[in-house]
PDB file of N, CA and C in Angstrom:
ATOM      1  N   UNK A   1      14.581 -12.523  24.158  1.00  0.00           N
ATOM      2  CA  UNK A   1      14.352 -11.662  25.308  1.00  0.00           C
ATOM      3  C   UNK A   1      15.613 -11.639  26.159  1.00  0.00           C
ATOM      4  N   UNK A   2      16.102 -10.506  26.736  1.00  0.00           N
ATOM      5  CA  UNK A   2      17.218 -10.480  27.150  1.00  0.00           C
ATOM      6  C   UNK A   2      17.011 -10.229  28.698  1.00  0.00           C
ATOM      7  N   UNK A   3      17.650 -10.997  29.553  1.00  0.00           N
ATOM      8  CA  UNK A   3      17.722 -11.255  31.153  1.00  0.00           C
ATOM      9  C   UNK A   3      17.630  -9.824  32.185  1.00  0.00           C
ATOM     10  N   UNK A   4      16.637  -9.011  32.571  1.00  0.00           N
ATOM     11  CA  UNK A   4      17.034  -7.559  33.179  1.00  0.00           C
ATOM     12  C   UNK A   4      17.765  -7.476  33.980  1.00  0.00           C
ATOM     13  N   UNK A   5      18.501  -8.563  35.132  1.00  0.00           N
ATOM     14  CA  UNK A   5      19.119  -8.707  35.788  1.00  0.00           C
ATOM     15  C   UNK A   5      20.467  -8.647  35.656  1.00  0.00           C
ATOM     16  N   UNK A   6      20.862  -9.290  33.926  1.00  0.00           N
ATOM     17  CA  UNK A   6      22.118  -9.226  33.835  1.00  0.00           C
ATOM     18  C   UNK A   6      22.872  -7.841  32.702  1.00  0.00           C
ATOM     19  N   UNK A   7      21.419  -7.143  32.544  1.00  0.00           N
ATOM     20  CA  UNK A   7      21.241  -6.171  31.571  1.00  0.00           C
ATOM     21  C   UNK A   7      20.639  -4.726  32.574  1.00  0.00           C
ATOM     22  N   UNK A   8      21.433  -4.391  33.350  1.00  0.00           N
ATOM     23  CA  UNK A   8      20.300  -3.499  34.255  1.00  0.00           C
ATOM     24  C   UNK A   8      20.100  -2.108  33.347  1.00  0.00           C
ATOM     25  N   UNK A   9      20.428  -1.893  32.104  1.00  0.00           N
ATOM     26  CA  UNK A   9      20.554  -1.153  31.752  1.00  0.00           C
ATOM     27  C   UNK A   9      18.640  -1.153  31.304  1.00  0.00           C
ATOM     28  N   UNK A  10      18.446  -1.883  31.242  1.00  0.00           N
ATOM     29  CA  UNK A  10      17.184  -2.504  30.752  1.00  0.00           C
ATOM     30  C   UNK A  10      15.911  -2.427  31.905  1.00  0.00           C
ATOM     31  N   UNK A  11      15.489  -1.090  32.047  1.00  0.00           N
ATOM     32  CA  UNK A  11      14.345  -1.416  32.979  1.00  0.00           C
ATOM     33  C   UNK A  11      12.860  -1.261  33.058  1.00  0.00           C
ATOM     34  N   UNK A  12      12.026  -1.351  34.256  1.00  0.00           N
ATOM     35  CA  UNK A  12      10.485  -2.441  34.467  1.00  0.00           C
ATOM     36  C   UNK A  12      10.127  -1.268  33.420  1.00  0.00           C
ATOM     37  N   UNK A  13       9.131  -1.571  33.275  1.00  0.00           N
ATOM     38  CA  UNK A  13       8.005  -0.637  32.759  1.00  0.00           C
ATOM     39  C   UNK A  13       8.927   0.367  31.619  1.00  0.00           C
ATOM     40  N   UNK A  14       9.279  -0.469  30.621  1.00  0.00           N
ATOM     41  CA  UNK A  14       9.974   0.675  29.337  1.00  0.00           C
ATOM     42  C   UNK A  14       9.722  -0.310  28.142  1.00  0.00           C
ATOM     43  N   UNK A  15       9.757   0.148  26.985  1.00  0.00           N
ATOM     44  CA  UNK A  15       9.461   0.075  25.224  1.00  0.00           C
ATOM     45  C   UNK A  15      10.836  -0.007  25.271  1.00  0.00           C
ATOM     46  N   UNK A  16      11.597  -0.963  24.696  1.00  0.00           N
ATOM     47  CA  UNK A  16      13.295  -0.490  24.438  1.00  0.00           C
ATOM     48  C   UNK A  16      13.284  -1.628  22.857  1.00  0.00           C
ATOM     49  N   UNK A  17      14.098  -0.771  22.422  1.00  0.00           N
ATOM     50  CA  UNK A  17      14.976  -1.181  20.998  1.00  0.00           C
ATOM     51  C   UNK A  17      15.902  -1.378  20.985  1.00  0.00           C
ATOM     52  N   UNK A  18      16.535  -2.644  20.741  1.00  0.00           N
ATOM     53  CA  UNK A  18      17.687  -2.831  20.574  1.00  0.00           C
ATOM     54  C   UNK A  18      18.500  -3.132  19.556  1.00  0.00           C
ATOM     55  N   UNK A  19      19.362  -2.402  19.165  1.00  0.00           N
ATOM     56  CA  UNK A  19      19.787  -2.012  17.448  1.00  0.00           C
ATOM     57  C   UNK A  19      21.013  -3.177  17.716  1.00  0.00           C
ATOM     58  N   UNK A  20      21.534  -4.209  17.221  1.00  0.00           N
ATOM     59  CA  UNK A  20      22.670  -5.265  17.335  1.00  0.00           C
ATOM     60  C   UNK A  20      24.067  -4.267  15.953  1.00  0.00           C
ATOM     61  N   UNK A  21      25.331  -4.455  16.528  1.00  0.00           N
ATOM     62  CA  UNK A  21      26.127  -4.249  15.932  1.00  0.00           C
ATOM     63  C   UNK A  21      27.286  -5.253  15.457  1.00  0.00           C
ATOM     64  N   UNK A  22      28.591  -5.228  15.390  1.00  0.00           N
ATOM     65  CA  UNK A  22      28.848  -6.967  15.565  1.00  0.00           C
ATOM     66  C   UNK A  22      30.226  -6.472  16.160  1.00  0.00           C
ATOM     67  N   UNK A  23      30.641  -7.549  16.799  1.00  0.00           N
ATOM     68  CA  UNK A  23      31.433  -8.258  17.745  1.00  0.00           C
ATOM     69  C   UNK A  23      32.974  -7.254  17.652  1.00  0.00           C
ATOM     70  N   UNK A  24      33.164  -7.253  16.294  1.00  0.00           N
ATOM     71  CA  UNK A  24      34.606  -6.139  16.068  1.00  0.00           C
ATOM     72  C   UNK A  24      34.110  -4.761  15.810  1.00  0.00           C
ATOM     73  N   UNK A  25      32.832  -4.198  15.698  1.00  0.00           N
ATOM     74  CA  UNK A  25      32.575  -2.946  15.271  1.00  0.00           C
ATOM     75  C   UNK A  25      32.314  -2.174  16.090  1.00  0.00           C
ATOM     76  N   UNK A  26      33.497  -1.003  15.941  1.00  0.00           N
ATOM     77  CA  UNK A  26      33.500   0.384  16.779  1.00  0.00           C
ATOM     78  C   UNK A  26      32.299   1.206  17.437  1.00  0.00           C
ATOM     79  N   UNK A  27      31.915   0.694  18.590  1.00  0.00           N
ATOM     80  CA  UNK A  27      30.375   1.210  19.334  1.00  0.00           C
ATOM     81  C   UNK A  27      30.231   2.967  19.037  1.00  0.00           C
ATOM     82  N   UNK A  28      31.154   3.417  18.455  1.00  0.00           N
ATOM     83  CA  UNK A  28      30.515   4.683  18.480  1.00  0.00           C
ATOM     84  C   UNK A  28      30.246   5.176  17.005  1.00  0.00           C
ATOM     85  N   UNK A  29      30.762   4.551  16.369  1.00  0.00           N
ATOM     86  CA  UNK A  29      30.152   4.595  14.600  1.00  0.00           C
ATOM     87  C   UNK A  29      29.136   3.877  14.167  1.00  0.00           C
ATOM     88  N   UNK A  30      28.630   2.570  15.427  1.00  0.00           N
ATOM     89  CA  UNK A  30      27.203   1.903  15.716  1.00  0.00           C
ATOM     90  C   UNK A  30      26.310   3.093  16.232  1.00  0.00           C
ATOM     91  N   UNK A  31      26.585   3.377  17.496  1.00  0.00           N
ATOM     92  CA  UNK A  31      25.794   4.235  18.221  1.00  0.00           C
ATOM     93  C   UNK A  31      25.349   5.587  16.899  1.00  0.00           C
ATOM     94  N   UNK A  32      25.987   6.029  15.906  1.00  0.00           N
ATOM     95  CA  UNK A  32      25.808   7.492  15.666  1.00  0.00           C
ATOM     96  C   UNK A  32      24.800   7.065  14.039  1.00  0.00           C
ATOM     97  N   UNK A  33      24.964   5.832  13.430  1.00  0.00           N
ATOM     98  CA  UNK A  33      24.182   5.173  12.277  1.00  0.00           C
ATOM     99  C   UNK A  33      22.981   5.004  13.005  1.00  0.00           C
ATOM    100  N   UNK A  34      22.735   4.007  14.174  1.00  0.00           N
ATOM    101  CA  UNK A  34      21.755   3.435  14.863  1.00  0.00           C
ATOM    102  C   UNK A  34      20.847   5.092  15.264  1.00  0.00           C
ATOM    103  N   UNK A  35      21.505   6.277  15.850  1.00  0.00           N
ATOM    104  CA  UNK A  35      20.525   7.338  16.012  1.00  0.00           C
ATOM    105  C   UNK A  35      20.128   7.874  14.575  1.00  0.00           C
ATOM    106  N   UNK A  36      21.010   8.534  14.094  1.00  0.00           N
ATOM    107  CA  UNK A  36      20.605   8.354  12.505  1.00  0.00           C
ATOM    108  C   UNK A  36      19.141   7.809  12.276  1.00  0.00           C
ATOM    109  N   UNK A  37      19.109   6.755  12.119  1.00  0.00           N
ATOM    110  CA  UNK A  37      17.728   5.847  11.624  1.00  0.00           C
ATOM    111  C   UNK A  37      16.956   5.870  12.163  1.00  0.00           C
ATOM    112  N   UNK A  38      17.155   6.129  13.611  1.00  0.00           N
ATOM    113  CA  UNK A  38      16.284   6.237  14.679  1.00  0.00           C
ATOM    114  C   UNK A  38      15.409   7.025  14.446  1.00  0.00           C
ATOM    115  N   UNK A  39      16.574   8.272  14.452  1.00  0.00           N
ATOM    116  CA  UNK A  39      15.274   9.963  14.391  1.00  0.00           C
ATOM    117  C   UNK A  39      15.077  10.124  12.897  1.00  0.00           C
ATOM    118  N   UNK A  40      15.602   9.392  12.075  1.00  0.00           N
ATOM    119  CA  UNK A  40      14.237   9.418  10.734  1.00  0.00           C
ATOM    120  C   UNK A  40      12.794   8.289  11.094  1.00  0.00           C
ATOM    121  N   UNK A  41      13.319   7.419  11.558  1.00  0.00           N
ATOM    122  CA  UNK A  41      11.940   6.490  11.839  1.00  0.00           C
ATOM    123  C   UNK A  41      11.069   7.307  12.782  1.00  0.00           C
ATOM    124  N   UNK A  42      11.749   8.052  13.577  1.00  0.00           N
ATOM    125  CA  UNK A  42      10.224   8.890  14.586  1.00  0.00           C
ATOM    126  C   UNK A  42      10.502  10.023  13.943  1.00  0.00           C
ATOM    127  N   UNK A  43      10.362  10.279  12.787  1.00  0.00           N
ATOM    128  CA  UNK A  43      10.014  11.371  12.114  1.00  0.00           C
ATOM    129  C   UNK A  43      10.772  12.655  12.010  1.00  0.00           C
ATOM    130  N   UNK A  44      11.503  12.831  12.713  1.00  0.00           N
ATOM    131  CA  UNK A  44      12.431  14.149  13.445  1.00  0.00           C
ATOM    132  C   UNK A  44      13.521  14.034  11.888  1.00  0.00           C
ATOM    133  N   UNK A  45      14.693  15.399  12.198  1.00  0.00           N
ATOM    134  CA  UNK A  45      15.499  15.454  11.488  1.00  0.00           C
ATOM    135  C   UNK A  45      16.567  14.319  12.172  1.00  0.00           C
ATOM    136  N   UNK A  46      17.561  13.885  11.299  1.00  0.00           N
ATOM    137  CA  UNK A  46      18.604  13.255  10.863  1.00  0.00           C
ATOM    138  C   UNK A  46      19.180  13.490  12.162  1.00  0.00           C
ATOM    139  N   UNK A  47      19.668  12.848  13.209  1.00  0.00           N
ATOM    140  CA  UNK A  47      20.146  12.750  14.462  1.00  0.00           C
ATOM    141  C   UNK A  47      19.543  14.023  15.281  1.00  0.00           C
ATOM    142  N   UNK A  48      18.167  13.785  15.057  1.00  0.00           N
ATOM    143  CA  UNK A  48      17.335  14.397  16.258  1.00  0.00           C
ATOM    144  C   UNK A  48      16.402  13.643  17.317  1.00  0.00           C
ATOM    145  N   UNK A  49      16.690  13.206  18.224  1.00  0.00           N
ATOM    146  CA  UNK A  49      15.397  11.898  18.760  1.00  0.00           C
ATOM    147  C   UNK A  49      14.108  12.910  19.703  1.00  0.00           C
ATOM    148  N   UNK A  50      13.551  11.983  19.608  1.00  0.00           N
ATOM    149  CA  UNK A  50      12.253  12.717  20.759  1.00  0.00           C
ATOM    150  C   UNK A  50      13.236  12.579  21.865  1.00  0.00           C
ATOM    151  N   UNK A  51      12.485  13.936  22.695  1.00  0.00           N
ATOM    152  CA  UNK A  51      13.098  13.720  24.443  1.00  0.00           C
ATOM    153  C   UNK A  51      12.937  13.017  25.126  1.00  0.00           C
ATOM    154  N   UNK A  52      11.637  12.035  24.791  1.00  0.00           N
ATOM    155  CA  UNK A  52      11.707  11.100  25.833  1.00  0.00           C
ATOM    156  C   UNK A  52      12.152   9.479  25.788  1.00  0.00           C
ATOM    157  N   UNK A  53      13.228   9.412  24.538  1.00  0.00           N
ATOM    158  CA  UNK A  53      14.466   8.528  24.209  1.00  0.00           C
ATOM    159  C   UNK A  53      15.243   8.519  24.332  1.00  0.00           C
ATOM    160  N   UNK A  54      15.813   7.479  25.648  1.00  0.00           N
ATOM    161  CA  UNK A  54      17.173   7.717  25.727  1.00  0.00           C
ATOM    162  C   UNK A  54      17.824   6.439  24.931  1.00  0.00           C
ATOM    163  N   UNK A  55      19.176   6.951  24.924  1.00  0.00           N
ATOM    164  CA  UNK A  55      20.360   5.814  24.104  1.00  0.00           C
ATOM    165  C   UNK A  55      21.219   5.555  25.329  1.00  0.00           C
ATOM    166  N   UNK A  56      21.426   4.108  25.163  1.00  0.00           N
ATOM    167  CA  UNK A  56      22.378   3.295  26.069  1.00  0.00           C
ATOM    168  C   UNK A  56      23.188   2.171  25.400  1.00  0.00           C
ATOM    169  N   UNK A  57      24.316   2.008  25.779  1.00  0.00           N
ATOM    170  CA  UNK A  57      25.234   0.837  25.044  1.00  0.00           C
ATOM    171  C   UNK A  57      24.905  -0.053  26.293  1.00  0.00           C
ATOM    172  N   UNK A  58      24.672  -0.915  25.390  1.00  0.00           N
ATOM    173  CA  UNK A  58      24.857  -2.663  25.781  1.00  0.00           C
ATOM    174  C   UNK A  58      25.744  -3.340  25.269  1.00  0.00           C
ATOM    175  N   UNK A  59      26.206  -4.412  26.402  1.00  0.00           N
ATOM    176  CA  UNK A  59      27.299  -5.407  25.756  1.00  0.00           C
ATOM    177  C   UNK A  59      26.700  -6.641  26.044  1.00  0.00           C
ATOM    178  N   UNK A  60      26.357  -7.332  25.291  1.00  0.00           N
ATOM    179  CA  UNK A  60      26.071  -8.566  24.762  1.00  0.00           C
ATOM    180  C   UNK A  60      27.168  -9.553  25.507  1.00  0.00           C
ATOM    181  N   UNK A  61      26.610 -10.542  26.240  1.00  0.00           N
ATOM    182  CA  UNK A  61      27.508 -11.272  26.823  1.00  0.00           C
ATOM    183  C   UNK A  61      28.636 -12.400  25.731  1.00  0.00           C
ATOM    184  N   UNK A  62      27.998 -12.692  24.529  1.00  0.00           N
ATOM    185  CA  UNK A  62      28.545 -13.219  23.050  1.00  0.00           C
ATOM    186  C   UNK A  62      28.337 -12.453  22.102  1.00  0.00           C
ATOM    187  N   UNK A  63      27.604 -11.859  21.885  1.00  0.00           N
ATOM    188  CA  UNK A  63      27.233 -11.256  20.574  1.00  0.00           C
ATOM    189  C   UNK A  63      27.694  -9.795  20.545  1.00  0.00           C
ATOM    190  N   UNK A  64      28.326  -9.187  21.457  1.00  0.00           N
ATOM    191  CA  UNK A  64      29.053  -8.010  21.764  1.00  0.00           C
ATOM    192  C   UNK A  64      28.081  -6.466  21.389  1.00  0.00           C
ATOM    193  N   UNK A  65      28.718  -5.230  20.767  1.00  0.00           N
ATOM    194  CA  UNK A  65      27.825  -3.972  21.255  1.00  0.00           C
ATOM    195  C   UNK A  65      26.619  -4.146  20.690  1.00  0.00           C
ATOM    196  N   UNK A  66      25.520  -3.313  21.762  1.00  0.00           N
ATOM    197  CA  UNK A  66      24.313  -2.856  20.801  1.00  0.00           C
ATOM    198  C   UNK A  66      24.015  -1.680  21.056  1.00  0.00           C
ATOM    199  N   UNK A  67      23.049  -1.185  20.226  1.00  0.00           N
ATOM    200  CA  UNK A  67      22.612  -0.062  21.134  1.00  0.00           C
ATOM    201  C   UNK A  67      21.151  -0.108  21.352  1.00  0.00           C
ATOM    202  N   UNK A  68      20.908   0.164  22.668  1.00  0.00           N
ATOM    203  CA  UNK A  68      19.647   0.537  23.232  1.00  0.00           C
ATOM    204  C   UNK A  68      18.877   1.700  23.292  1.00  0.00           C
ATOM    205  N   UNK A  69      17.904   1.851  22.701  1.00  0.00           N
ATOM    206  CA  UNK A  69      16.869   2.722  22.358  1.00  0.00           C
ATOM    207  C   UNK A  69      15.768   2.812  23.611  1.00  0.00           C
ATOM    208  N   UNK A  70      15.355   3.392  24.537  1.00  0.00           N
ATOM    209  CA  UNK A  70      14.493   3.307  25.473  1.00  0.00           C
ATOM    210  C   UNK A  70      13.588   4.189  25.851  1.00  0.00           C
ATOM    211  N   UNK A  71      12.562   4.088  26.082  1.00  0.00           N
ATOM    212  CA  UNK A  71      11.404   5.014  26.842  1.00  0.00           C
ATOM    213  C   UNK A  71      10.346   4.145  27.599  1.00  0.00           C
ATOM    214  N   UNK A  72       9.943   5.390  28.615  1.00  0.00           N
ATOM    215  CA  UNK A  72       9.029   4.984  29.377  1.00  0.00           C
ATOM    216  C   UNK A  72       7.526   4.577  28.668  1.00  0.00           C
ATOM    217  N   UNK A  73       6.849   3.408  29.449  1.00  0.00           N
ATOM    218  CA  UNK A  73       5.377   3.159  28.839  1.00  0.00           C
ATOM    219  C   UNK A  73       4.183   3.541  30.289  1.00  0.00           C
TER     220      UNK A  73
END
């Protein structure tokens, strides 16, 4: 579970996914695989997400980029 305080990207009342990438790998060739999979797992075409998902980069205080998957509950 990751700290919301030190993660504000991360907030109350949301469903979030967090896709891990690693420490030397280019956040935006993470970010564009990670939607990819995304909008086949919710069914949509191949980098299409529902509207009410947003994407956010996180940085991992050790473990470096991720990407964050989020919606309201």
């Amino acid at each position: 579970m990751l700290n919301a305080k030190q993660y504000p990207a991360i907030k109350d009342n949301t469903l979030n996914m967090i896709v891990p990438g690693h420490p030397q790998q280019d956040y935006q060739k993470l970010e564009q695989d990670a939607i990819k999979k995304m909008a086949v797992a919710c069914g949509g075409k191949q980098g299409c997400l529902p509207d009410n998902l947003t994407v956010k980069k996180l940085k991992h205080l050790r473990n470096g980029p991720f990407v964050l998957f989020q919606t309201d509950i």
